[in-house]
PDB file of N, CA and C in Angstrom:
ATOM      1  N   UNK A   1      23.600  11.023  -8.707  1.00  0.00           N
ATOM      2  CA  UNK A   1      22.659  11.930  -9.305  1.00  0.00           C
ATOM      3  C   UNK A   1      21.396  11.178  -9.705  1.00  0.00           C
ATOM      4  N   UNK A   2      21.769  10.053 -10.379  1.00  0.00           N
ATOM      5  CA  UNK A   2      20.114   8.825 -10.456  1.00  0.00           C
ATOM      6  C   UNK A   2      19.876   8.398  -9.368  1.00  0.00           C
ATOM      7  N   UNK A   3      20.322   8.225  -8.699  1.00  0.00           N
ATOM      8  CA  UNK A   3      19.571   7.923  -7.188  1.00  0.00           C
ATOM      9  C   UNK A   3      19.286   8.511  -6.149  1.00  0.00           C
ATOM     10  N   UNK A   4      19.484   9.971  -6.623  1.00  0.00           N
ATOM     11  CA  UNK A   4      19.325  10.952  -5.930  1.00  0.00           C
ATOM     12  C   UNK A   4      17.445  11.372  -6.802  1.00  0.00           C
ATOM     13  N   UNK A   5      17.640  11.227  -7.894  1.00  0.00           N
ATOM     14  CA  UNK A   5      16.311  11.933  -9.042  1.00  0.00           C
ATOM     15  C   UNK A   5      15.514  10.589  -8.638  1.00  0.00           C
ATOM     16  N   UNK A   6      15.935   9.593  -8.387  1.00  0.00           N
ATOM     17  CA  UNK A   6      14.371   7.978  -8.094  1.00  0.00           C
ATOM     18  C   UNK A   6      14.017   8.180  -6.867  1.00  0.00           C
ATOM     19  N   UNK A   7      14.761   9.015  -5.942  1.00  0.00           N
ATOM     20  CA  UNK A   7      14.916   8.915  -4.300  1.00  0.00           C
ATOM     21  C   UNK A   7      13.826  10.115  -4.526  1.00  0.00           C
ATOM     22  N   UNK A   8      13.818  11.385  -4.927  1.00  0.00           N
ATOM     23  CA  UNK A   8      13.321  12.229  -5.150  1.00  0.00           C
ATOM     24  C   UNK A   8      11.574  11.904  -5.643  1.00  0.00           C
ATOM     25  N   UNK A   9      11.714  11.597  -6.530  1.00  0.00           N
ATOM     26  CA  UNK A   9      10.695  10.764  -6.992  1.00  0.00           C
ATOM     27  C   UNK A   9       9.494   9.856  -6.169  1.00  0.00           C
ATOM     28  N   UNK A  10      10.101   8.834  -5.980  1.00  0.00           N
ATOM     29  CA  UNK A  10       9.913   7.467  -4.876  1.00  0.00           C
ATOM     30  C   UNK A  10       9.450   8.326  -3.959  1.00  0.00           C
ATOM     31  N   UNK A  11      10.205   8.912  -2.961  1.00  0.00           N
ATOM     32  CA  UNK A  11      10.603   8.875  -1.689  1.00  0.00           C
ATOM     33  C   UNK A  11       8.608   9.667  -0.987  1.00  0.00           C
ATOM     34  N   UNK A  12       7.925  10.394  -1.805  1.00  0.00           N
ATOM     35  CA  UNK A  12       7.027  10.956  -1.892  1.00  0.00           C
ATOM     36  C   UNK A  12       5.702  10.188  -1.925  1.00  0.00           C
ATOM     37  N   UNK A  13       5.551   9.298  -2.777  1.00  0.00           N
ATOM     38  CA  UNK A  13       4.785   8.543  -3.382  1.00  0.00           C
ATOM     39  C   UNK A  13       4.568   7.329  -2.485  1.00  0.00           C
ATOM     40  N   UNK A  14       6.332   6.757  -1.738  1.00  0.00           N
ATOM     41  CA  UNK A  14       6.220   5.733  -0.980  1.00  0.00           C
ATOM     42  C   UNK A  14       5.164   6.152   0.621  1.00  0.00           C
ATOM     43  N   UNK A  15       6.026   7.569   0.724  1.00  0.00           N
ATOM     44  CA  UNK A  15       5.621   8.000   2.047  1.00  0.00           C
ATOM     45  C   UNK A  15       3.667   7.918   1.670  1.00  0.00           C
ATOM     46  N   UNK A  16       2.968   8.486   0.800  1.00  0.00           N
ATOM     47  CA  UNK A  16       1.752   8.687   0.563  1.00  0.00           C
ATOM     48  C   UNK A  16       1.049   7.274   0.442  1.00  0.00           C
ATOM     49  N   UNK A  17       2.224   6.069   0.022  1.00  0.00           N
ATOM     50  CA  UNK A  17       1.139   4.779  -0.136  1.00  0.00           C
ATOM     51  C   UNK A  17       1.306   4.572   1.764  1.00  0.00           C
ATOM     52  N   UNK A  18       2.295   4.406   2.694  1.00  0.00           N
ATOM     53  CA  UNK A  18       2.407   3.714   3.859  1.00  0.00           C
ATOM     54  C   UNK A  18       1.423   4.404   4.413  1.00  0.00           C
ATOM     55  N   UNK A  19       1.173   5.828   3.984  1.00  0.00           N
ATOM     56  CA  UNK A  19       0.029   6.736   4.868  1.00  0.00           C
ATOM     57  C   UNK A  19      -1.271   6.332   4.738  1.00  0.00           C
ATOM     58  N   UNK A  20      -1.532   6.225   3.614  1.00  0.00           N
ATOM     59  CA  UNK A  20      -2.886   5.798   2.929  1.00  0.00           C
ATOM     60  C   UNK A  20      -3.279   4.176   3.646  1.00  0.00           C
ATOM     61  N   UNK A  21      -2.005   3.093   3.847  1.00  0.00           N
ATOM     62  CA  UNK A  21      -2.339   1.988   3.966  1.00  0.00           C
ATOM     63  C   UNK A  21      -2.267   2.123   5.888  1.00  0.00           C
ATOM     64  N   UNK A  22      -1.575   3.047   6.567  1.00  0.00           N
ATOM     65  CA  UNK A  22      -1.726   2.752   8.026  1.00  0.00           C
ATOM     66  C   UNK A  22      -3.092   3.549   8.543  1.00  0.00           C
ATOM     67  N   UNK A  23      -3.532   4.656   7.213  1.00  0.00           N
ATOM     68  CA  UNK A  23      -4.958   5.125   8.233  1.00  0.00           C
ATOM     69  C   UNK A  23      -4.698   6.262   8.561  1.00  0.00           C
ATOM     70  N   UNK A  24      -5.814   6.937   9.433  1.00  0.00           N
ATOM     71  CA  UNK A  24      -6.044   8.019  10.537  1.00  0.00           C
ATOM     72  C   UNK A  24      -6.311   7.354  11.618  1.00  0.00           C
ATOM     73  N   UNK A  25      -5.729   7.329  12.830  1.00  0.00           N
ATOM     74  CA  UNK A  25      -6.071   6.867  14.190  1.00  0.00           C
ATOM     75  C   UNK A  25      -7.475   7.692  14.713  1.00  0.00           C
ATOM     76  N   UNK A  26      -7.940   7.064  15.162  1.00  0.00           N
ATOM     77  CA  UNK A  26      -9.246   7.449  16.038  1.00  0.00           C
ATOM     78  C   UNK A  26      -8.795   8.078  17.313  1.00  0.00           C
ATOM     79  N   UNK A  27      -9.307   9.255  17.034  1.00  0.00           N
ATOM     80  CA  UNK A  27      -9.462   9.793  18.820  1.00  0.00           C
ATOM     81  C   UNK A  27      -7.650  10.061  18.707  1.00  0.00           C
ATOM     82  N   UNK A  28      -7.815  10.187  20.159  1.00  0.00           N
ATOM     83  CA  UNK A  28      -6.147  10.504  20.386  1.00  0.00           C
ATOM     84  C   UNK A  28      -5.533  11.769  20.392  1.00  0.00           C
ATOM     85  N   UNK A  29      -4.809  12.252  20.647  1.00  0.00           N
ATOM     86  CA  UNK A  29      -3.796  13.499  20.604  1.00  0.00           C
ATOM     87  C   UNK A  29      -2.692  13.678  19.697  1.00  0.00           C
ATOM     88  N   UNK A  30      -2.285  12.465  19.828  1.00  0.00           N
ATOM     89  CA  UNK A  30      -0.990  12.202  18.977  1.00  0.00           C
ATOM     90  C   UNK A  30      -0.970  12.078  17.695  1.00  0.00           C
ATOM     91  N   UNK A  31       0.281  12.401  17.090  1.00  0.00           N
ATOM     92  CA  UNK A  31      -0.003  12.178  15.643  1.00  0.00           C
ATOM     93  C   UNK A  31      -0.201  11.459  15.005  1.00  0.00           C
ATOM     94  N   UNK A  32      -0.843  11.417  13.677  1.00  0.00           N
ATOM     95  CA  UNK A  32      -1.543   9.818  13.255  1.00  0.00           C
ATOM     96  C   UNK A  32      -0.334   9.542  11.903  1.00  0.00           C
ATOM     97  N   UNK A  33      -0.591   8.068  11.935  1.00  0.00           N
ATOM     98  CA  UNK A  33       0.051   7.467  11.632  1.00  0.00           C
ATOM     99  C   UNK A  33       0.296   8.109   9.782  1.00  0.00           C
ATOM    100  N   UNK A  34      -0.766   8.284   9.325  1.00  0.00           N
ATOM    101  CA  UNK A  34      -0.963   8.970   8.042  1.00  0.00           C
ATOM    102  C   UNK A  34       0.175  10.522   8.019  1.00  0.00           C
ATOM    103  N   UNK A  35      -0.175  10.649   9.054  1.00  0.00           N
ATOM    104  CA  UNK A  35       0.752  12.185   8.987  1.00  0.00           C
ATOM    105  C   UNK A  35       1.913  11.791   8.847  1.00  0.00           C
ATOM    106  N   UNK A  36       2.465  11.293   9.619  1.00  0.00           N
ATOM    107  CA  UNK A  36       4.197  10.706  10.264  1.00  0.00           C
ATOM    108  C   UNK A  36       4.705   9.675   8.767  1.00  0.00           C
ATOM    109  N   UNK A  37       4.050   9.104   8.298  1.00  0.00           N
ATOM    110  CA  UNK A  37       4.384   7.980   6.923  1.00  0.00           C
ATOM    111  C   UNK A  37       4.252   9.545   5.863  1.00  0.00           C
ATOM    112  N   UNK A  38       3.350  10.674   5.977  1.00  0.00           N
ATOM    113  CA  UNK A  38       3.683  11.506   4.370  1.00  0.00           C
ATOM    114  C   UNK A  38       4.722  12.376   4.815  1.00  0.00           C
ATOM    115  N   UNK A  39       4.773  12.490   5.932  1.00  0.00           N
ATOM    116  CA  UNK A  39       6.225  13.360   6.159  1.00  0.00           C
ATOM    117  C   UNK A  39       7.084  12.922   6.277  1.00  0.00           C
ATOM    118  N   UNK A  40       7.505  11.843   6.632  1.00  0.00           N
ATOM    119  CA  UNK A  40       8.601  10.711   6.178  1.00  0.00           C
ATOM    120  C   UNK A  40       8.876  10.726   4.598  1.00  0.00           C
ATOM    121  N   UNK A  41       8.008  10.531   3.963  1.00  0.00           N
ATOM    122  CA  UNK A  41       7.988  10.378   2.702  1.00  0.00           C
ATOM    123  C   UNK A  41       8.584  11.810   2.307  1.00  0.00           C
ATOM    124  N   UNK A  42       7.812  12.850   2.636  1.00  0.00           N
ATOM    125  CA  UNK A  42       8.641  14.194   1.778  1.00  0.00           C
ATOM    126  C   UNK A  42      10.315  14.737   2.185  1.00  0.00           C
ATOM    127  N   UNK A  43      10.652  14.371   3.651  1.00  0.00           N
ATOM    128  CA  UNK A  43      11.815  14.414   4.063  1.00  0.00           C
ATOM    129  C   UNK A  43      12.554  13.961   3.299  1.00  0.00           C
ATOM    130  N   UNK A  44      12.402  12.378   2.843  1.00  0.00           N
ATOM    131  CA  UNK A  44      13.201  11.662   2.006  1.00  0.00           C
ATOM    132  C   UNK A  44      13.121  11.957   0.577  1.00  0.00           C
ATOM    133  N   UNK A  45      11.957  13.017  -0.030  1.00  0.00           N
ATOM    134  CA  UNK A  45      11.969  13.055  -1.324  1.00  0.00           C
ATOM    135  C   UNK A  45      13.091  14.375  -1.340  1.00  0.00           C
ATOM    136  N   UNK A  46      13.167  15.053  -0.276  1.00  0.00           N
ATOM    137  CA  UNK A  46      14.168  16.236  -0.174  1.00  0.00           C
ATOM    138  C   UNK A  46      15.468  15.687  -0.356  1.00  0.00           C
ATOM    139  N   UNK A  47      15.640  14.951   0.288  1.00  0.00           N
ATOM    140  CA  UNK A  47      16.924  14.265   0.847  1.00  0.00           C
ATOM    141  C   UNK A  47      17.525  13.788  -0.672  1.00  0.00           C
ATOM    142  N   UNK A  48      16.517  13.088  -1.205  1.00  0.00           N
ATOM    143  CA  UNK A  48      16.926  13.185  -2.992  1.00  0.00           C
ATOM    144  C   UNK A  48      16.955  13.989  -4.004  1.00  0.00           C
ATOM    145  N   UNK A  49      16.432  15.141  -3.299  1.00  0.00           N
ATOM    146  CA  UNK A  49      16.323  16.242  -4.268  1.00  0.00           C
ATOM    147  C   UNK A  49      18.219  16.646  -4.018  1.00  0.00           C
ATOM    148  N   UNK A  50      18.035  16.719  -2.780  1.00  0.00           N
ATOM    149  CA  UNK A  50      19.473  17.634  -2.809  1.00  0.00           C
ATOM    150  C   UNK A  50      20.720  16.767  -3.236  1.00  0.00           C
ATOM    151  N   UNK A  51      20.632  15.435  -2.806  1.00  0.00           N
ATOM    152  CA  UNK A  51      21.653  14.621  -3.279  1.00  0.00           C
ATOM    153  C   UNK A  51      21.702  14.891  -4.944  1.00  0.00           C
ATOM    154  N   UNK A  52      20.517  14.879  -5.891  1.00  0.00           N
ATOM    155  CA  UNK A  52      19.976  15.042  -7.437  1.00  0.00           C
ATOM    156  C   UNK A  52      21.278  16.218  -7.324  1.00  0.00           C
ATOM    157  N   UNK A  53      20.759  17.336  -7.095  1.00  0.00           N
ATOM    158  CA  UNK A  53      21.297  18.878  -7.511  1.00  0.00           C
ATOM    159  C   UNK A  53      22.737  18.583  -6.987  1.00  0.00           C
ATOM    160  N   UNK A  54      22.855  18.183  -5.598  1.00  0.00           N
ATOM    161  CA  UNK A  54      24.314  17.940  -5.753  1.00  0.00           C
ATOM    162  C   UNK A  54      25.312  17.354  -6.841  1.00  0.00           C
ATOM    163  N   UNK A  55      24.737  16.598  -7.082  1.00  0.00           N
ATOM    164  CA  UNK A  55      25.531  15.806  -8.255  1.00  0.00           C
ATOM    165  C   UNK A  55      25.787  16.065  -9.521  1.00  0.00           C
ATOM    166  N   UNK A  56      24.161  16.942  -9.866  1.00  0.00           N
ATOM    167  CA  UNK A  56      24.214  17.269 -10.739  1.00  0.00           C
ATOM    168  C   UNK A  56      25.788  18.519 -10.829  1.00  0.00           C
ATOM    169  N   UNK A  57      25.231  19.487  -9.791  1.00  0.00           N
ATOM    170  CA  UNK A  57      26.762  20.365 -10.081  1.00  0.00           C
ATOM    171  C   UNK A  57      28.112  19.792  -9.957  1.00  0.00           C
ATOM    172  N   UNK A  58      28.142  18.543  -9.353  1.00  0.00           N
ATOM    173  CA  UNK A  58      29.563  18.313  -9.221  1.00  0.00           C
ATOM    174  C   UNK A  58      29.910  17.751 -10.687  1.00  0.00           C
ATOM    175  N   UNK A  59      29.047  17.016 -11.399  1.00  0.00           N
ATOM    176  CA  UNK A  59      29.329  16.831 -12.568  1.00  0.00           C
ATOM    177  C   UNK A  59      29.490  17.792 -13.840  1.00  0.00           C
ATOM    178  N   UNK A  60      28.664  18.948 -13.483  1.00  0.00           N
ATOM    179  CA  UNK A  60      28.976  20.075 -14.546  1.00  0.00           C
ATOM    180  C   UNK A  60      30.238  20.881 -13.727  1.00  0.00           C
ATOM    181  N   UNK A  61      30.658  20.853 -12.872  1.00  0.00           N
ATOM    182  CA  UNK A  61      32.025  21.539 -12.316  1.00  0.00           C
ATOM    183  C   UNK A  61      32.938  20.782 -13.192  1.00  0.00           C
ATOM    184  N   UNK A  62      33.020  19.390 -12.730  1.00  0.00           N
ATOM    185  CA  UNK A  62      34.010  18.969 -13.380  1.00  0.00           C
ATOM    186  C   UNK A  62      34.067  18.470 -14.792  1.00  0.00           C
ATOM    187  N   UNK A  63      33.265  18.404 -15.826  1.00  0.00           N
ATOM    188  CA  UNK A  63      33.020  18.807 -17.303  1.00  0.00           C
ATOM    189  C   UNK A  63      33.367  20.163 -17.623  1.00  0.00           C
ATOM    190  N   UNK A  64      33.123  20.957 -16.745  1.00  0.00           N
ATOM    191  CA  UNK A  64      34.070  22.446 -17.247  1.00  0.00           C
ATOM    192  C   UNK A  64      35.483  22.637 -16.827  1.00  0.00           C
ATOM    193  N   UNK A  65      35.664  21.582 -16.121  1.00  0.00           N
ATOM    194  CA  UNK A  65      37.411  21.927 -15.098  1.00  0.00           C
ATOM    195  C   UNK A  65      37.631  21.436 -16.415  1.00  0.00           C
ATOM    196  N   UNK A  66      37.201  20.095 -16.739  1.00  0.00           N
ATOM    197  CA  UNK A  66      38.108  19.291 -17.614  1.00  0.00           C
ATOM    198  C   UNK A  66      37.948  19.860 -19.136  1.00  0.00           C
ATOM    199  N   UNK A  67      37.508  20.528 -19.938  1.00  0.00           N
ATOM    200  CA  UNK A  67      37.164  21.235 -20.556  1.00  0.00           C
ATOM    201  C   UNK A  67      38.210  22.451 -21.028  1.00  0.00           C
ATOM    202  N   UNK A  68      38.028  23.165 -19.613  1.00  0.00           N
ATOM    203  CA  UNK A  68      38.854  24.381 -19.412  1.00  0.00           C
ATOM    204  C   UNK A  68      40.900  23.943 -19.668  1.00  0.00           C
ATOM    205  N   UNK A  69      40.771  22.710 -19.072  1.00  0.00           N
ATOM    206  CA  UNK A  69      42.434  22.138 -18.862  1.00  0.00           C
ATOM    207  C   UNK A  69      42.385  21.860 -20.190  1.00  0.00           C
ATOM    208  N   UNK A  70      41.869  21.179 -20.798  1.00  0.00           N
ATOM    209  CA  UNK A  70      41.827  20.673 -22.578  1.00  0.00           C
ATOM    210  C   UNK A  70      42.260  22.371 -23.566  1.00  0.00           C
ATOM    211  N   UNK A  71      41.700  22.925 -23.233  1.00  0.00           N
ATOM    212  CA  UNK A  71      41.854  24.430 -24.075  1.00  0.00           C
ATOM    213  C   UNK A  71      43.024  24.681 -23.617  1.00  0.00           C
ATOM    214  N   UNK A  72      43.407  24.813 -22.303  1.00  0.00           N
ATOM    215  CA  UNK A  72      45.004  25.286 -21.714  1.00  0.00           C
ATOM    216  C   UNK A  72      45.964  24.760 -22.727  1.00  0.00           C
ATOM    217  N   UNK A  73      45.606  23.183 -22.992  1.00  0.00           N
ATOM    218  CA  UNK A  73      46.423  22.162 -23.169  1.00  0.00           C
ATOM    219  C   UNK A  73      46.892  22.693 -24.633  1.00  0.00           C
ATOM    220  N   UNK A  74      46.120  22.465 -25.589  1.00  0.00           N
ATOM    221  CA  UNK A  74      45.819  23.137 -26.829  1.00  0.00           C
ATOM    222  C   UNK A  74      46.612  24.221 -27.245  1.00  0.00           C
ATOM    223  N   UNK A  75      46.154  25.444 -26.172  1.00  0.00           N
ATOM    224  CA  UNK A  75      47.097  26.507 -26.759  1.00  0.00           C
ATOM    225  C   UNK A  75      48.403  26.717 -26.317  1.00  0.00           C
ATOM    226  N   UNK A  76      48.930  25.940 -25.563  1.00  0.00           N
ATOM    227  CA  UNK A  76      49.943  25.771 -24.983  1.00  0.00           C
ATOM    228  C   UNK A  76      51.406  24.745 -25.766  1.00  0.00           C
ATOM    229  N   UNK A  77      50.550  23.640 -26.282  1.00  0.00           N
ATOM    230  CA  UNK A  77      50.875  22.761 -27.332  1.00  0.00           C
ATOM    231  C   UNK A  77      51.233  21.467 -26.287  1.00  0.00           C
ATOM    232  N   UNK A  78      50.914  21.121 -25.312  1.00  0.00           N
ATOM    233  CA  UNK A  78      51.532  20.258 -24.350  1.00  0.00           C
ATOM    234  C   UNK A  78      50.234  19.063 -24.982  1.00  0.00           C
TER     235      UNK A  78
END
């Protein structure tokens, strides 16, 4: 989940410095190097977003499983 929220973070910022530092190509057809380094960059800030949210729910799933079994436990007397 933290390395999913720095990946998120990072992953944006890195893509925008490699863009900034490789340029716009002159002339050409193809895509420039600036484009391909910030979309790199936002792919990977996704890629941490979802890993972030993933984690985040797997950790509130299981704070309520374990939660929920604690109350069972309780009124049960076990």
């Amino acid at each position: 989940m933290v390395l999913g929220s720095i990946l998120a973070v990072l992953g944006p910022l890195a893509g925008f410095l490699g863009g900034s530092m490789a340029g716009h190509a002159d002339g050409g057809t193809g895509l420039s190097p600036l484009f391909l380094w910030m979309f790199g960059g936002l792919v990977l800030g996704a890629i941490g977003a979802v890993i972030a949210i993933t984690g985040g729910l797997r950790w509130t799933r299981a704070r309520h499983s374990r939660q929920a079994r604690s109350e069972t436990d309780q009124r049960t007397g076990s």
